[in-house]
N, C-alpha and C. Protein backbone atom coordinates (compact mmCIF):
# COMPACT_ATOMS: atom_id res chain seq x y z
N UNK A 1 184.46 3.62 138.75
CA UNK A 1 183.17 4.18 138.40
C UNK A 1 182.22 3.06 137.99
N UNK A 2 181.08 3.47 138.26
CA UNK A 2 179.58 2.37 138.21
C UNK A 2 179.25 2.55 136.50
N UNK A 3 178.46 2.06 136.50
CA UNK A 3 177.35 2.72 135.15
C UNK A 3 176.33 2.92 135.65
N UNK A 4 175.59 3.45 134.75
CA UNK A 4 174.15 3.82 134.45
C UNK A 4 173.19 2.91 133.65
N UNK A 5 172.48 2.05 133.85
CA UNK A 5 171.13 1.76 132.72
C UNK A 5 170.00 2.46 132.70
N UNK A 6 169.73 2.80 131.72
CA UNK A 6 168.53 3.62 131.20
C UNK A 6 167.64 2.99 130.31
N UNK A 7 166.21 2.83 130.51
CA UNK A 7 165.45 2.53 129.59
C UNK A 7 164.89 3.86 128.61
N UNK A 8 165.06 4.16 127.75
CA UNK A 8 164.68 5.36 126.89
C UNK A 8 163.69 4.68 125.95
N UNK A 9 162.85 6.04 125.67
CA UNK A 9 161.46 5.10 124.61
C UNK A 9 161.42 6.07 123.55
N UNK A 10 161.15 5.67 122.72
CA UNK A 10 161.43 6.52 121.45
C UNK A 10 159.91 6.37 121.03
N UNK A 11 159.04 7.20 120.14
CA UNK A 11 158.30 7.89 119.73
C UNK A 11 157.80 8.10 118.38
N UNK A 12 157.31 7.73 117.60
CA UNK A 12 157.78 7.95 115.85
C UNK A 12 156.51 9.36 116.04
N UNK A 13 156.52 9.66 114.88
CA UNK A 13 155.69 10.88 114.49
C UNK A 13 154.33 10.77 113.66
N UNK A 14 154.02 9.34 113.96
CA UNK A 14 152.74 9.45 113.63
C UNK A 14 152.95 7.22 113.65
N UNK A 15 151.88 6.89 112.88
CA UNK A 15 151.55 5.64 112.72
C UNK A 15 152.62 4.92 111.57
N UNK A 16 153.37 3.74 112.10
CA UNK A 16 154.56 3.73 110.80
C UNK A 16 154.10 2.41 110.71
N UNK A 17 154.97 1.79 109.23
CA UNK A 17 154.73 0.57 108.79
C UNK A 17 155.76 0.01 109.32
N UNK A 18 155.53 -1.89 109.26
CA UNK A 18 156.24 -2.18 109.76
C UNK A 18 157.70 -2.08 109.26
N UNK A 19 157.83 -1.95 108.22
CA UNK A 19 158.94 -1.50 107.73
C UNK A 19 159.98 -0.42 107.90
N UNK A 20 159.20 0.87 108.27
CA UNK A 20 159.32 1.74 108.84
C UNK A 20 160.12 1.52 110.30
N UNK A 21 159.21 0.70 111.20
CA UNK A 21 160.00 0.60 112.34
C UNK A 21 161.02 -0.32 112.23
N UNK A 22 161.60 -0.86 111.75
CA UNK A 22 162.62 -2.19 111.05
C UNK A 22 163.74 -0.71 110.53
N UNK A 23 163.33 -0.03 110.14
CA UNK A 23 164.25 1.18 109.41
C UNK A 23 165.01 2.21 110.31
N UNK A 24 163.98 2.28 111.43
CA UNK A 24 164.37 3.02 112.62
C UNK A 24 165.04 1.83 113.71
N UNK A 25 164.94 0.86 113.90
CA UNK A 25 165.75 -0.30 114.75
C UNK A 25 166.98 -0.17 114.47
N UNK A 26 166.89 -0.43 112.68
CA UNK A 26 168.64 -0.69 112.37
C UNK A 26 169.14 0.43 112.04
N UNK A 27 168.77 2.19 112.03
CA UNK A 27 169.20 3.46 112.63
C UNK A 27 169.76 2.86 114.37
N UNK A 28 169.19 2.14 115.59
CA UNK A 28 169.40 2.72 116.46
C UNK A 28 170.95 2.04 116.54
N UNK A 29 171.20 0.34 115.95
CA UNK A 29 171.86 -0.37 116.20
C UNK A 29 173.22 0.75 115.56
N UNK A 30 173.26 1.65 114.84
CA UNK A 30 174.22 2.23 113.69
C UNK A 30 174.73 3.27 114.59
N UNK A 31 173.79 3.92 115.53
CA UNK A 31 174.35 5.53 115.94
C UNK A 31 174.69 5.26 117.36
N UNK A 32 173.96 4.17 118.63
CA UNK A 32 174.93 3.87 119.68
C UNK A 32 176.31 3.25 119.55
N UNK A 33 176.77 3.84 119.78
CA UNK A 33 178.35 3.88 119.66
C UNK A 33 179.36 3.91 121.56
N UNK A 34 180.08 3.05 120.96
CA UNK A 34 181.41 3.10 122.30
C UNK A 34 181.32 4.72 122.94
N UNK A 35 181.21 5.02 124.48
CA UNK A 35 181.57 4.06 125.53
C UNK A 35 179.84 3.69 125.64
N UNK A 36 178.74 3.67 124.64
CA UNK A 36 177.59 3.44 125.39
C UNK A 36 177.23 1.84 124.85
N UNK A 37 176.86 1.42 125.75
CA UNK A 37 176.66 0.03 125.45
C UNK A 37 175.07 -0.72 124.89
N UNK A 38 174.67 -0.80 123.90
CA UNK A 38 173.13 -1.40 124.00
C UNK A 38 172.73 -2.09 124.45
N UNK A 39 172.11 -2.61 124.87
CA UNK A 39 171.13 -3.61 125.77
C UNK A 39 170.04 -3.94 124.79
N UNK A 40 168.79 -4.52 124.74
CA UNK A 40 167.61 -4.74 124.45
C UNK A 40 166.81 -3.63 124.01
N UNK A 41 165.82 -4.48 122.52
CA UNK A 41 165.57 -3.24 122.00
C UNK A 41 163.87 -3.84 121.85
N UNK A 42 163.06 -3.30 122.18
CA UNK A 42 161.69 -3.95 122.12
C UNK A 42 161.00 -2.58 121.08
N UNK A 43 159.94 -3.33 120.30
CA UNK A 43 158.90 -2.78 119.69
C UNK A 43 157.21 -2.66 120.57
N UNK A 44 156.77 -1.47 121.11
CA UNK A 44 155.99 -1.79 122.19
C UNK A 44 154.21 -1.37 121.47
N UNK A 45 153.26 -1.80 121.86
CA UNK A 45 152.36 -1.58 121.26
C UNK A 45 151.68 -0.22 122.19
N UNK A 46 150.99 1.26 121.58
CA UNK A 46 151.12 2.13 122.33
C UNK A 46 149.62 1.93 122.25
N UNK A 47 149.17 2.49 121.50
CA UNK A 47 147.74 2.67 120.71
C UNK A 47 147.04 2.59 119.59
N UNK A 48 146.12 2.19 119.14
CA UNK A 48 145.50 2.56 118.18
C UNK A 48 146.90 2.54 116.50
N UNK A 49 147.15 1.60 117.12
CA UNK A 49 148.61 1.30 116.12
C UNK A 49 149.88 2.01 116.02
N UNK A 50 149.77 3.32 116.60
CA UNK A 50 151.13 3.64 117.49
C UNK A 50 152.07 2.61 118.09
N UNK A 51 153.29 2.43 117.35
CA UNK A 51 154.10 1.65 118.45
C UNK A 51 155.12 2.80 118.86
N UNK A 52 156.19 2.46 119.58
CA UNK A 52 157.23 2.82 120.65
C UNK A 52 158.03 2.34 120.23
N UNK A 53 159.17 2.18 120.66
CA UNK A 53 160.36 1.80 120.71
C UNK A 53 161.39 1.96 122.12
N UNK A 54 161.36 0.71 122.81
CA UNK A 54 161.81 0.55 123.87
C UNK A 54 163.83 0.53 123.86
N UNK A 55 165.01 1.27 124.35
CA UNK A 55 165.73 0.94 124.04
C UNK A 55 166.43 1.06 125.83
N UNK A 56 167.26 -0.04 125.94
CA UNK A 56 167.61 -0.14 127.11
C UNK A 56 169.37 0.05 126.75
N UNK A 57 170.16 0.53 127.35
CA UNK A 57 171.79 1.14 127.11
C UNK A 57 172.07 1.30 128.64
N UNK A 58 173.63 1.04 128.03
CA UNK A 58 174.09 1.42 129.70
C UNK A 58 175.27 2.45 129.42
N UNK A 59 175.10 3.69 130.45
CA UNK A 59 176.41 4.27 130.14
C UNK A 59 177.76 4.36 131.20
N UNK A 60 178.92 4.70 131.20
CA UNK A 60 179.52 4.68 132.30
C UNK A 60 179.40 5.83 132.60
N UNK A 61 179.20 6.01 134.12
CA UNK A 61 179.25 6.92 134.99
C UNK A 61 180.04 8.21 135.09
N UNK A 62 181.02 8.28 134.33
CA UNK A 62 181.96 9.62 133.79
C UNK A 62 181.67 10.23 132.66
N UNK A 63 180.70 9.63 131.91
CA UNK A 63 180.67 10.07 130.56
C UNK A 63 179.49 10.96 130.17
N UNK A 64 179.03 12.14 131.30
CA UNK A 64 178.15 12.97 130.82
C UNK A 64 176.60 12.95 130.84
N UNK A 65 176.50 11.52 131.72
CA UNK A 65 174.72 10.87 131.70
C UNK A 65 174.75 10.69 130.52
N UNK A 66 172.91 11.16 130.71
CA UNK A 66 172.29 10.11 129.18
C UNK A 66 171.90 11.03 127.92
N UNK A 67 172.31 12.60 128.84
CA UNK A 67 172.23 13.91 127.81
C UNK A 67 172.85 13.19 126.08
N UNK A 68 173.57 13.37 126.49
CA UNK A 68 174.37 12.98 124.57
C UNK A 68 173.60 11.61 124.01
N UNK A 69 173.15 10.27 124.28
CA UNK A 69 172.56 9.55 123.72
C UNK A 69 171.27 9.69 123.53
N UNK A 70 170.55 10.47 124.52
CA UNK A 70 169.09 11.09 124.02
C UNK A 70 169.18 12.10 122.98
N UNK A 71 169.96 12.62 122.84
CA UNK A 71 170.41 14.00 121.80
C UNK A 71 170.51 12.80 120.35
N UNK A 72 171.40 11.66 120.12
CA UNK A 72 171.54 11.28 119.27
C UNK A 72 170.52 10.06 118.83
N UNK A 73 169.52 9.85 119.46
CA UNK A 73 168.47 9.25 119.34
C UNK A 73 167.23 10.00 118.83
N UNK A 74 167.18 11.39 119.18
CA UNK A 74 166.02 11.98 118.54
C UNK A 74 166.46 12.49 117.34
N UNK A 75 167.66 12.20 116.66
CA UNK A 75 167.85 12.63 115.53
C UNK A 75 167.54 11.68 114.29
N UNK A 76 166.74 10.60 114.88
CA UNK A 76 166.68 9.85 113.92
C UNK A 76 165.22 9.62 113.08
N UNK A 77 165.81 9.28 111.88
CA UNK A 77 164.30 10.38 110.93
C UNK A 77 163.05 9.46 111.52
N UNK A 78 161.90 10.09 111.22
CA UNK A 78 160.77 9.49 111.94
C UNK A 78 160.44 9.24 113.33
N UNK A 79 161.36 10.03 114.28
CA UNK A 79 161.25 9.71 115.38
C UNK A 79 160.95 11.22 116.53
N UNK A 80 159.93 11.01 116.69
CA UNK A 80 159.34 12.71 116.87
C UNK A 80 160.03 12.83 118.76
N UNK A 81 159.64 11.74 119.77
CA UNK A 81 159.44 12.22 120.68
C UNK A 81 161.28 11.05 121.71
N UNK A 82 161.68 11.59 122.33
CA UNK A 82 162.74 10.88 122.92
C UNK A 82 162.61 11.09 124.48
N UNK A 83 162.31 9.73 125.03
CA UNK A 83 161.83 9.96 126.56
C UNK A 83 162.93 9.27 127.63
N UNK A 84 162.98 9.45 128.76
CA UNK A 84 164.31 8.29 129.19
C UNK A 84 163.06 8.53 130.70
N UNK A 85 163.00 7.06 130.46
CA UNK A 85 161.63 6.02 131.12
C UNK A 85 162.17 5.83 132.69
N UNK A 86 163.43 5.24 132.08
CA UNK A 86 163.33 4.60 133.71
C UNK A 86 165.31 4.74 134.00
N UNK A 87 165.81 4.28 135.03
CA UNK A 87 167.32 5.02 135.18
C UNK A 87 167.66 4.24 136.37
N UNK A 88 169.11 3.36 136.55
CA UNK A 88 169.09 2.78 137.45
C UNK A 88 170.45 2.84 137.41
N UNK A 89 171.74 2.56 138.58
CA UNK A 89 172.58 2.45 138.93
C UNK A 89 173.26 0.91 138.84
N UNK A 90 174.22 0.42 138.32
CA UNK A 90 174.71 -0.68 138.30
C UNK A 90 176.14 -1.29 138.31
């Protein structure tokens, strides 16, 4: 079996400090967990001081897609919206 990479973008629920997003980073590093693998994690500038949160993971190909790591990504406090951006085969 192959994997999967996924770029997923995460969302906060309004305008956060930088601290704030530093709080939600080291949430994401805590809750991806074995068999999903992290990749690169960017802070993206959206708007008007809105940032994003770029998170790139790879999963293996038996394990259900990206359903269950988007599920455990929007559970994290301050984080309103959970998107999966982009999706590639590898």
């Amino acid at each position: 079996m192959g994997e999967v990479i996924a770029l997923i973008r995460l969302m906060p629920d309004g305008v956060l400090t930088d601290d704030e997003i530093q709080t939600i980073l080291d949430e994401i590093k805590v809750v991806v967990k074995e068999p999903v693998t992290l990749g690169r994690v960017e802070v993206k500038d959206i708007a008007f001081g809105l940032k994003g949160v770029d998170v790139t993971v790879a999963v293996p190909d038996s394990e259900g897609g990206l359903d269950p790591i988007v599920e455990i990504l929007s559970k994290i406090n301050k984080v309103d919206n959970v998107e999966v951006v982009d999706v590639g085969r590898i």
